[in-house]
N, C-alpha and C. Protein backbone atom coordinates (compact mmCIF):
# COMPACT_ATOMS: atom_id res chain seq x y z
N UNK A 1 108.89 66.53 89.12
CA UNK A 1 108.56 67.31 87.94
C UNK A 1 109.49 68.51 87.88
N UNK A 2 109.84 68.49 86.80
CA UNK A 2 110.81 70.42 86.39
C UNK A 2 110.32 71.52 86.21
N UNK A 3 110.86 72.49 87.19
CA UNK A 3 110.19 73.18 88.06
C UNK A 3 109.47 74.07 86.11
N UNK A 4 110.03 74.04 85.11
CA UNK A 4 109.56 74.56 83.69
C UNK A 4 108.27 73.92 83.64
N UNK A 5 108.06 72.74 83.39
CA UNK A 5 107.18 72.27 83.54
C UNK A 5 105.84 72.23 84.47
N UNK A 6 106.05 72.40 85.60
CA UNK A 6 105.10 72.87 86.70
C UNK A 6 104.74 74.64 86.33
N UNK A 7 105.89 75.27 85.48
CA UNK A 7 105.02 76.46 85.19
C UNK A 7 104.30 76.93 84.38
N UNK A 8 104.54 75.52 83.37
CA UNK A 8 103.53 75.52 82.25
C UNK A 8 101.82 74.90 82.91
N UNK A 9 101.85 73.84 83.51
CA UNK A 9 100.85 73.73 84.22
C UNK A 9 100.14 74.86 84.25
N UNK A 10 100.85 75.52 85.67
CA UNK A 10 100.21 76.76 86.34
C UNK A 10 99.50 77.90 85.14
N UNK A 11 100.16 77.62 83.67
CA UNK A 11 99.98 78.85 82.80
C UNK A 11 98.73 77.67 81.95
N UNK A 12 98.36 76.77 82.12
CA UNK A 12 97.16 76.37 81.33
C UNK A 12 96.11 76.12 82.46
N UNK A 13 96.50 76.00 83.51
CA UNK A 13 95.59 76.34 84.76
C UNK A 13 94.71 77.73 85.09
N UNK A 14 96.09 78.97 85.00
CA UNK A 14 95.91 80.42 85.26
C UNK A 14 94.75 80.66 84.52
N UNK A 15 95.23 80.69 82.73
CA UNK A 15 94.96 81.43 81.61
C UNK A 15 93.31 80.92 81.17
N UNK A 16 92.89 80.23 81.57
CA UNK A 16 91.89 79.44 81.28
C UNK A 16 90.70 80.03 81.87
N UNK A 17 91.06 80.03 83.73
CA UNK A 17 90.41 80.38 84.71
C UNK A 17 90.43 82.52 84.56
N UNK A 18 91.44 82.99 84.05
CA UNK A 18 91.06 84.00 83.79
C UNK A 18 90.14 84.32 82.70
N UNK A 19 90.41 83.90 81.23
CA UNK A 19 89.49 83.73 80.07
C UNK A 19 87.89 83.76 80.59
N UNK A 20 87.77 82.82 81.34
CA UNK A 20 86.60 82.32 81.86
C UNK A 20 86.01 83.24 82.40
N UNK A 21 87.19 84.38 83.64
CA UNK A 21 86.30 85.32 84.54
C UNK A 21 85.79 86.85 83.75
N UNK A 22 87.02 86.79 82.55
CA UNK A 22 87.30 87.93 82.41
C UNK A 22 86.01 88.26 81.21
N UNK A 23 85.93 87.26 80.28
CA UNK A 23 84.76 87.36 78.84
C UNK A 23 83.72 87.23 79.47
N UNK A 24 82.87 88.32 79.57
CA UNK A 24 81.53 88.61 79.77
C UNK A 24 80.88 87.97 78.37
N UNK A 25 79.48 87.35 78.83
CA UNK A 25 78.76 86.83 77.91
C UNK A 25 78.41 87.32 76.76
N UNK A 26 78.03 88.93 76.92
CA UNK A 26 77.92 89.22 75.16
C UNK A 26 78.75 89.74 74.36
N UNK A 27 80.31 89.49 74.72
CA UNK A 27 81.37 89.39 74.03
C UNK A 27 81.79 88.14 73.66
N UNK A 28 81.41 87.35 74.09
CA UNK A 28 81.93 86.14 73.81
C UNK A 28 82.11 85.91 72.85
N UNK A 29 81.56 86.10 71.28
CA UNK A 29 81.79 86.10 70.02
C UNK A 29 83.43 86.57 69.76
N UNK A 30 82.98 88.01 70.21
CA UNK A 30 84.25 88.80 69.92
C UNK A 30 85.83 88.07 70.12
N UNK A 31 85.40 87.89 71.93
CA UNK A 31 86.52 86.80 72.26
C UNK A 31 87.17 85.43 71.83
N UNK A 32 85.93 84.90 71.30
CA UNK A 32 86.15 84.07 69.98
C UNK A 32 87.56 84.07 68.93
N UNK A 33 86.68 85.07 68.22
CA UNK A 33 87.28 85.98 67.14
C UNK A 33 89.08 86.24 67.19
N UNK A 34 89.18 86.76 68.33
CA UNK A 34 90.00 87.71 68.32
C UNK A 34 90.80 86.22 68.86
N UNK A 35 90.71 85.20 69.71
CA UNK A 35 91.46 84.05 70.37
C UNK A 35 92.03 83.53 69.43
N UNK A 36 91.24 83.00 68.66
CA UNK A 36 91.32 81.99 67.13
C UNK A 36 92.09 82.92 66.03
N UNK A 37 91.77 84.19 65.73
CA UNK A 37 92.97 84.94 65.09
C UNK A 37 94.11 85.05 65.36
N UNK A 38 94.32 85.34 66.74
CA UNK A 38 95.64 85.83 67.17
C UNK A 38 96.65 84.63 67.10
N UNK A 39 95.38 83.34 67.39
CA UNK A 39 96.49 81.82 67.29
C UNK A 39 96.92 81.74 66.23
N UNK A 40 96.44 82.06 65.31
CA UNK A 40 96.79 82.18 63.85
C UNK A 40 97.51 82.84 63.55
N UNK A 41 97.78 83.91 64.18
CA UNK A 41 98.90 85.31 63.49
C UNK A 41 99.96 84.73 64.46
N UNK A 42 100.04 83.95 65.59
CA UNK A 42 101.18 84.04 66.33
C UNK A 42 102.28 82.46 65.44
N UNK A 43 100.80 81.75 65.05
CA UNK A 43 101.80 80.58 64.74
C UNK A 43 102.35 80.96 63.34
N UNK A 44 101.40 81.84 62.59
CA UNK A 44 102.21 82.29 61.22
C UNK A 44 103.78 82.74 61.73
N UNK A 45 103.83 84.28 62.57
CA UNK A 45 105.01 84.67 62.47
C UNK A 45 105.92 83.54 63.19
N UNK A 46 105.61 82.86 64.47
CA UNK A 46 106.78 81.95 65.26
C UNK A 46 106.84 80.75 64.66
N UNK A 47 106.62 80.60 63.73
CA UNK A 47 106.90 79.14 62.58
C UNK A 47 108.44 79.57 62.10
N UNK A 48 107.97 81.10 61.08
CA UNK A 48 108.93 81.63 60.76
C UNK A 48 110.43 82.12 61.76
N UNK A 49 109.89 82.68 62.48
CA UNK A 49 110.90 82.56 63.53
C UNK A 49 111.71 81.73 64.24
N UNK A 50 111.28 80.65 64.04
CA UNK A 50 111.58 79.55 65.09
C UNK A 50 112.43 78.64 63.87
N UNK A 51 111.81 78.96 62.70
CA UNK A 51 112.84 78.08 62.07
C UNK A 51 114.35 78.42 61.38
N UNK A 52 114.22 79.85 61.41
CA UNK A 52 115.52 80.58 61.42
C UNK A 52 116.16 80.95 62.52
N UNK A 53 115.43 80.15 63.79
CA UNK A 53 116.47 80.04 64.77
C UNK A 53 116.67 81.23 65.35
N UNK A 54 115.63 82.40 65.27
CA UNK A 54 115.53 83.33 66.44
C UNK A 54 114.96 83.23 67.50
N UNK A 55 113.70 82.53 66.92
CA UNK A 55 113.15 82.13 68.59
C UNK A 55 113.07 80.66 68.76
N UNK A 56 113.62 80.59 70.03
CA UNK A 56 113.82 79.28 70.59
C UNK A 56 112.96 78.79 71.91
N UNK A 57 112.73 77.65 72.22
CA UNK A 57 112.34 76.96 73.03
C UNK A 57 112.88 75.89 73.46
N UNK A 58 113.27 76.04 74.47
CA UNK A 58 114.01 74.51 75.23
C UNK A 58 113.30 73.84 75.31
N UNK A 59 112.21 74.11 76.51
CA UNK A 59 111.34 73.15 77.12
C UNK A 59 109.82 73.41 76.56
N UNK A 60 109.80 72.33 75.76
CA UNK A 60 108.24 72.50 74.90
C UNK A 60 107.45 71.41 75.44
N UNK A 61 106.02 71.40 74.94
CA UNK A 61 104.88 69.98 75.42
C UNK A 61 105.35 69.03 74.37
N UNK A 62 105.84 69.82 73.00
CA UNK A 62 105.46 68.73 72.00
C UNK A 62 106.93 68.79 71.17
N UNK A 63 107.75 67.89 71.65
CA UNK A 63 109.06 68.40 71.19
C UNK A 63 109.58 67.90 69.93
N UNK A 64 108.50 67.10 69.62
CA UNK A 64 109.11 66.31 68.30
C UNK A 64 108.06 66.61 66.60
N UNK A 65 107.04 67.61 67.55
CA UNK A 65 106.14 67.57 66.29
C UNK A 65 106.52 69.43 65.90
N UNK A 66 107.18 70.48 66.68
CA UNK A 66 107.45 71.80 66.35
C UNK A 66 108.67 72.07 67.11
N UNK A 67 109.08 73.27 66.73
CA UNK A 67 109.87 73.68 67.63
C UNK A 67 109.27 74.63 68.73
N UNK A 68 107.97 75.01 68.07
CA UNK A 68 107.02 76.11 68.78
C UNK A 68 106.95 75.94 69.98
N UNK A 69 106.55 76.93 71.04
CA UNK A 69 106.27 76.70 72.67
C UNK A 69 104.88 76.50 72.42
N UNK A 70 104.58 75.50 72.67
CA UNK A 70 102.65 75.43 72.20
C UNK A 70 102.11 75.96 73.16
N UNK A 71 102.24 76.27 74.66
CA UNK A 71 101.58 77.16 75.74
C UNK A 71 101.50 78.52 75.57
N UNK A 72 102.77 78.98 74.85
CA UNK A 72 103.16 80.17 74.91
C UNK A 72 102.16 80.79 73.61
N UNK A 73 102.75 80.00 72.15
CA UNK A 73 101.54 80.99 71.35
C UNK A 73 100.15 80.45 71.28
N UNK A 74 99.84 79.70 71.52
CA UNK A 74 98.80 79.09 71.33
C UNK A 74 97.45 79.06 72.56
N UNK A 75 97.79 79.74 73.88
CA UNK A 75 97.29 80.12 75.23
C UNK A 75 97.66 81.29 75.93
N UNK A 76 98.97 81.42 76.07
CA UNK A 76 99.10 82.40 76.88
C UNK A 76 98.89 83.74 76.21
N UNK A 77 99.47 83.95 74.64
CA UNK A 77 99.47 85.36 74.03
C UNK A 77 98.18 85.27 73.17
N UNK A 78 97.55 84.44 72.93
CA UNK A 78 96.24 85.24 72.51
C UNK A 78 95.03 85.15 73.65
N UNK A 79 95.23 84.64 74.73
CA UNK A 79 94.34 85.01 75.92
C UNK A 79 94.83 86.79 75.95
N UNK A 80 96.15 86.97 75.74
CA UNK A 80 96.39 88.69 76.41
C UNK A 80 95.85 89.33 75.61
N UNK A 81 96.04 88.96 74.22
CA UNK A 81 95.45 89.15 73.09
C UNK A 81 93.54 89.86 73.26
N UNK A 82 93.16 88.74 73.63
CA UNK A 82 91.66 88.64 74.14
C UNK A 82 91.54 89.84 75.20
N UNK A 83 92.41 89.95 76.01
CA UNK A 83 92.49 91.30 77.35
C UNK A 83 92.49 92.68 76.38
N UNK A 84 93.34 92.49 75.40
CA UNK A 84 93.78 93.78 74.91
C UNK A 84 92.27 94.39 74.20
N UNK A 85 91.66 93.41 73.26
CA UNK A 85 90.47 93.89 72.56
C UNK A 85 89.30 94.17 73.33
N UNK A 86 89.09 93.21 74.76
CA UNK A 86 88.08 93.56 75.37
C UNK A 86 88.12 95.08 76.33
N UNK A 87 89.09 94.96 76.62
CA UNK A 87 89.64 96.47 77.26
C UNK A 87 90.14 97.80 76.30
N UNK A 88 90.17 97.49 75.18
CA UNK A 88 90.14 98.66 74.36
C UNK A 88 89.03 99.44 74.36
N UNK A 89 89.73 101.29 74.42
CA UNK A 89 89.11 102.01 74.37
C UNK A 89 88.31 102.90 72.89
N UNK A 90 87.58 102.34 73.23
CA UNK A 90 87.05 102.87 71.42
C UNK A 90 86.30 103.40 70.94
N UNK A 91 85.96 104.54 72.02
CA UNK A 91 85.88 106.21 71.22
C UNK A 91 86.36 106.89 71.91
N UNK A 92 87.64 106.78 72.39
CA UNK A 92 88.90 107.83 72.64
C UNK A 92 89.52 108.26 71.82
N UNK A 93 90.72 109.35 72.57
CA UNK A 93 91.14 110.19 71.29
C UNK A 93 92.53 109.12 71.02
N UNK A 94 93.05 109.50 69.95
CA UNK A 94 94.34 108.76 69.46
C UNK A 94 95.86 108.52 70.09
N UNK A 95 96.03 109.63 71.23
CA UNK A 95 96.70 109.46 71.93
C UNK A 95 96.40 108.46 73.27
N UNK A 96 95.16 107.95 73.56
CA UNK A 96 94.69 106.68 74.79
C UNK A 96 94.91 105.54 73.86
N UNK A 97 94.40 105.49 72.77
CA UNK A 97 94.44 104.47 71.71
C UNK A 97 95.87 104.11 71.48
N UNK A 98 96.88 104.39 71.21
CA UNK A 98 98.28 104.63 71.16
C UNK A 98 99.17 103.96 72.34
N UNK A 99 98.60 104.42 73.76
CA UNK A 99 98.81 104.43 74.97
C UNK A 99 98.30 102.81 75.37
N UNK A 100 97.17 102.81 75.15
CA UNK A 100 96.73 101.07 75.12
C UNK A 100 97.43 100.23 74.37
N UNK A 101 97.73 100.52 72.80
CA UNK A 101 98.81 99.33 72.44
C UNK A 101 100.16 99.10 73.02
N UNK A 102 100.63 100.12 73.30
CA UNK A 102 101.71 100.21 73.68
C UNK A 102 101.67 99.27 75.13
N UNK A 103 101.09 100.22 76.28
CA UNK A 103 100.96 98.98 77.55
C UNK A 103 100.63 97.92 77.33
N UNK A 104 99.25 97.25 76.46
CA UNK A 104 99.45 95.71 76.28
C UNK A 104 101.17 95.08 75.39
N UNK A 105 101.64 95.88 74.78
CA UNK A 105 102.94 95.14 74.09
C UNK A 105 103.88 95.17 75.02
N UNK A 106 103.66 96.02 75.76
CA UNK A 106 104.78 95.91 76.90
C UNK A 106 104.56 94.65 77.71
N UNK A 107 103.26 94.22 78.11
CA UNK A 107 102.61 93.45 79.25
C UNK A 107 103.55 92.05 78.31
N UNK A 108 102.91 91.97 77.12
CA UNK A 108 103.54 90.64 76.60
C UNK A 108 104.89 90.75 76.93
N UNK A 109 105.69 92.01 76.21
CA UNK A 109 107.04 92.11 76.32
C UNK A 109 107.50 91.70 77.69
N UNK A 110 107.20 92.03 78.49
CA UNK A 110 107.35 92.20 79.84
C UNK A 110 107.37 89.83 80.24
N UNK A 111 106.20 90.11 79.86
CA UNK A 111 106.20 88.48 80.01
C UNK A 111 106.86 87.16 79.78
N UNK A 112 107.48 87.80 78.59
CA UNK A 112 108.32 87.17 77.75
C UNK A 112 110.07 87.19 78.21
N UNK A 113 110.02 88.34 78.45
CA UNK A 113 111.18 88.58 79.55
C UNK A 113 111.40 88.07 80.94
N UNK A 114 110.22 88.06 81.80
CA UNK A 114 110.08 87.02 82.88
C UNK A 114 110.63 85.35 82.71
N UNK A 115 109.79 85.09 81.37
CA UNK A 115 109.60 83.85 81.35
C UNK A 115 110.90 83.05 80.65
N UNK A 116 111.55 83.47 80.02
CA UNK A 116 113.03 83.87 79.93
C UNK A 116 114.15 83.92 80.78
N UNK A 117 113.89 85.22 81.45
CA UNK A 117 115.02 85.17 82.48
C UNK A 117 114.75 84.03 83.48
N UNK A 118 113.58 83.85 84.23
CA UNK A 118 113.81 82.83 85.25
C UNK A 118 113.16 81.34 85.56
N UNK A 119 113.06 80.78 83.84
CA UNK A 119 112.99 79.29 83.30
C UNK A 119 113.11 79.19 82.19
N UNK A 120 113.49 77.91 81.44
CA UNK A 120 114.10 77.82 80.24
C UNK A 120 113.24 77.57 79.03
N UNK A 121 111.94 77.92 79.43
CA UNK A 121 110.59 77.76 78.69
C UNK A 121 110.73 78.61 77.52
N UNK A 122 111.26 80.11 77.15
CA UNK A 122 112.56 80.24 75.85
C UNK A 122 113.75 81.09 76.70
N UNK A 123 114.06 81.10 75.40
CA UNK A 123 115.31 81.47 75.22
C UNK A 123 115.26 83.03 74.89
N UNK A 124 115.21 84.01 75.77
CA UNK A 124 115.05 85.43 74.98
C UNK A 124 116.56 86.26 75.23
N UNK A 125 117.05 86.84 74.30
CA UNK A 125 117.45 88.28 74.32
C UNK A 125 117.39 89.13 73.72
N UNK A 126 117.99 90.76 73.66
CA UNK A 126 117.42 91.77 73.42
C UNK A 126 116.91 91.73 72.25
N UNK A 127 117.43 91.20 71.05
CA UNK A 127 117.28 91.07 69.76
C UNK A 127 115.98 91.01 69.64
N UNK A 128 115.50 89.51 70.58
CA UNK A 128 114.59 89.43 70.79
C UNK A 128 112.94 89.80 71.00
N UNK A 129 113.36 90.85 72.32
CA UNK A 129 112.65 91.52 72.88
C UNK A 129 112.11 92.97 71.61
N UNK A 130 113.41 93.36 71.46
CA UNK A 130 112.86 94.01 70.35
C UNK A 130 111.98 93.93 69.43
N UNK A 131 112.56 92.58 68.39
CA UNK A 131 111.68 91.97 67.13
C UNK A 131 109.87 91.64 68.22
N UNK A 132 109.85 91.26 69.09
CA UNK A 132 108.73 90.98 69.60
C UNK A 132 107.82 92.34 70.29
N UNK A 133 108.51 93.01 70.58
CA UNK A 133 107.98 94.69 70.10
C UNK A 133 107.14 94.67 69.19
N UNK A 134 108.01 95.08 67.95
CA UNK A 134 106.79 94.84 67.05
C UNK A 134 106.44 94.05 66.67
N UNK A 135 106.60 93.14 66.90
CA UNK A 135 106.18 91.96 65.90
C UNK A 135 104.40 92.44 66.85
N UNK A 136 104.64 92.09 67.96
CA UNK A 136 102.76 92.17 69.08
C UNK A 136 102.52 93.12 68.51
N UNK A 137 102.97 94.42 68.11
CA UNK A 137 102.24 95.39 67.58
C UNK A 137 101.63 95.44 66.29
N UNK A 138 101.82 94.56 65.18
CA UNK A 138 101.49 94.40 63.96
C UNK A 138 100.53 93.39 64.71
N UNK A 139 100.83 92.44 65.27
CA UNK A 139 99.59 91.48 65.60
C UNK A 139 98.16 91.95 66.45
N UNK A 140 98.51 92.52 67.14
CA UNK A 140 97.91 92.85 67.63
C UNK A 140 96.80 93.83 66.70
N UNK A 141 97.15 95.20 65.79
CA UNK A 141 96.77 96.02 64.79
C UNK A 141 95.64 94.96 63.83
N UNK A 142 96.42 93.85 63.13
CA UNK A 142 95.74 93.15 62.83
C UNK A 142 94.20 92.47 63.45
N UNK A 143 94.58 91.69 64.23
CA UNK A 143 93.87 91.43 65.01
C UNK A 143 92.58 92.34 65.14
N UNK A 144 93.07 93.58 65.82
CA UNK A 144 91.73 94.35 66.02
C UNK A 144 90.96 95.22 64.53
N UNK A 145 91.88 94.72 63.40
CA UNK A 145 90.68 94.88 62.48
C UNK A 145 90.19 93.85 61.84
N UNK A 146 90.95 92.90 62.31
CA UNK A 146 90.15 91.46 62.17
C UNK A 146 88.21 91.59 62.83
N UNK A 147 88.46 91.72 63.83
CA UNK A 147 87.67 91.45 65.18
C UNK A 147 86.86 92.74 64.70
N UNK A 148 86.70 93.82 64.17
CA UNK A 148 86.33 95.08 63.98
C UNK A 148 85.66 94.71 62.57
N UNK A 149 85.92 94.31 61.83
CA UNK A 149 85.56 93.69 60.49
C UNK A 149 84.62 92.59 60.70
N UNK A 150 84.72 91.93 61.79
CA UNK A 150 83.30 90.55 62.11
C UNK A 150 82.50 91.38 62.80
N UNK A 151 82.65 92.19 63.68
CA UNK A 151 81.63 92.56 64.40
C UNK A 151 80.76 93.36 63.59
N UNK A 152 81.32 94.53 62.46
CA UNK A 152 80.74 95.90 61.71
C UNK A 152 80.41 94.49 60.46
N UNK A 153 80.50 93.76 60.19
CA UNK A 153 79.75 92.83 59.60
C UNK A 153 78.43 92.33 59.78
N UNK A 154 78.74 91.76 60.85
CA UNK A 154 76.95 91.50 61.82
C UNK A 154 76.72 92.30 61.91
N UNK A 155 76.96 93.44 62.47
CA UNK A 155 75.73 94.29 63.41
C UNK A 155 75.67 95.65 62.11
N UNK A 156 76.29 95.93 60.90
CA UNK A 156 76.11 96.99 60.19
C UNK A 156 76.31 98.44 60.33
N UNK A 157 77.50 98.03 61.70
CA UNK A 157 77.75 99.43 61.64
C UNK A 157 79.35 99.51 61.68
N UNK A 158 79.23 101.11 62.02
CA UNK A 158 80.75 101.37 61.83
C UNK A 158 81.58 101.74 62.96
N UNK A 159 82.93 101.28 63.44
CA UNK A 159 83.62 101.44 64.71
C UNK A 159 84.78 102.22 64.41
N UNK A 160 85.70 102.95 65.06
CA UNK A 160 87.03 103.41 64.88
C UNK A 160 87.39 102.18 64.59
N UNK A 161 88.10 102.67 63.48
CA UNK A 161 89.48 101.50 63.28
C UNK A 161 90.97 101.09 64.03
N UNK A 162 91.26 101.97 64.31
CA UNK A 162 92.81 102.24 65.30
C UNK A 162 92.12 101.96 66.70
């Protein structure tokens, strides 16, 4: 097996078994929410991306039906996704709030750069790294007023927004 491949394994093995430890039961909605959105916001923008040939993938599961890394948006970044909302701080002041997006965009950034430099699972450079800067940061923004909007739905009340 290629050694890309054995690390995709390990990343639908990992991500699963963390999901599992990490969503406490009466979030689980939330985690829901926020999983199933983020898959959604990641395959909106990397459709687009991928077909103008900024972001690439060598080694995919499904090579003939996308160009997409199906592990990558579809498991690995909205599980972090899921980390970021359950660990948000949310009645801090605006500078922790600020401080939290930023370290989770880095964590992706950071990941994405790993996974890059040392297997061919994509293809990243700086250009890259950049556009995926923000790009997690609009997704992410989203996201948590996605997830902020279902919850102050059910329960009738009101949360910081940021």
């Amino acid at each position: 097996m290629n050694v890309d491949y054995f690390v995709l394994l390990l990343l639908w093995i990992i991500f699963p078994f963390i999901l599992y430890k990490m969503v406490p039961r009466n979030r689980l909605r939330e985690a829901i929410a926020t999983f199933l959105f983020f898959q959604m916001l990641t395959w909106l923008f990397s459709i687009g991306l991928s077909y103008t040939n900024t972001l690439e993938s060598p080694i995919r599961l499904f090579k003939y039906a996308t160009k997409l890394n199906f592990t990558m948006e579809y498991l690995v970044f909205p599980a972090l996704a899921v980390g970021f909302q359950l660990k948000f701080p949310n009645h801090s002041n605006y500078p922790r709030r600020l401080l939290h997006y930023l370290l989770w965009v880095g964590i992706i950034v950071s990941f994405i750069y790993l996974i890059g430099k040392f297997t061919d699972i994509m293809d990243v450079n700086n250009n890259h790294l950049i556009m995926s800067f923000f790009n997690f940061i609009i997704e992410l923004w989203l996201s948590r007023q996605y997830v902020l909007w279902i919850i102050n739905k059910n329960n009738n009340k009101s949360d910081q927004i940021i």
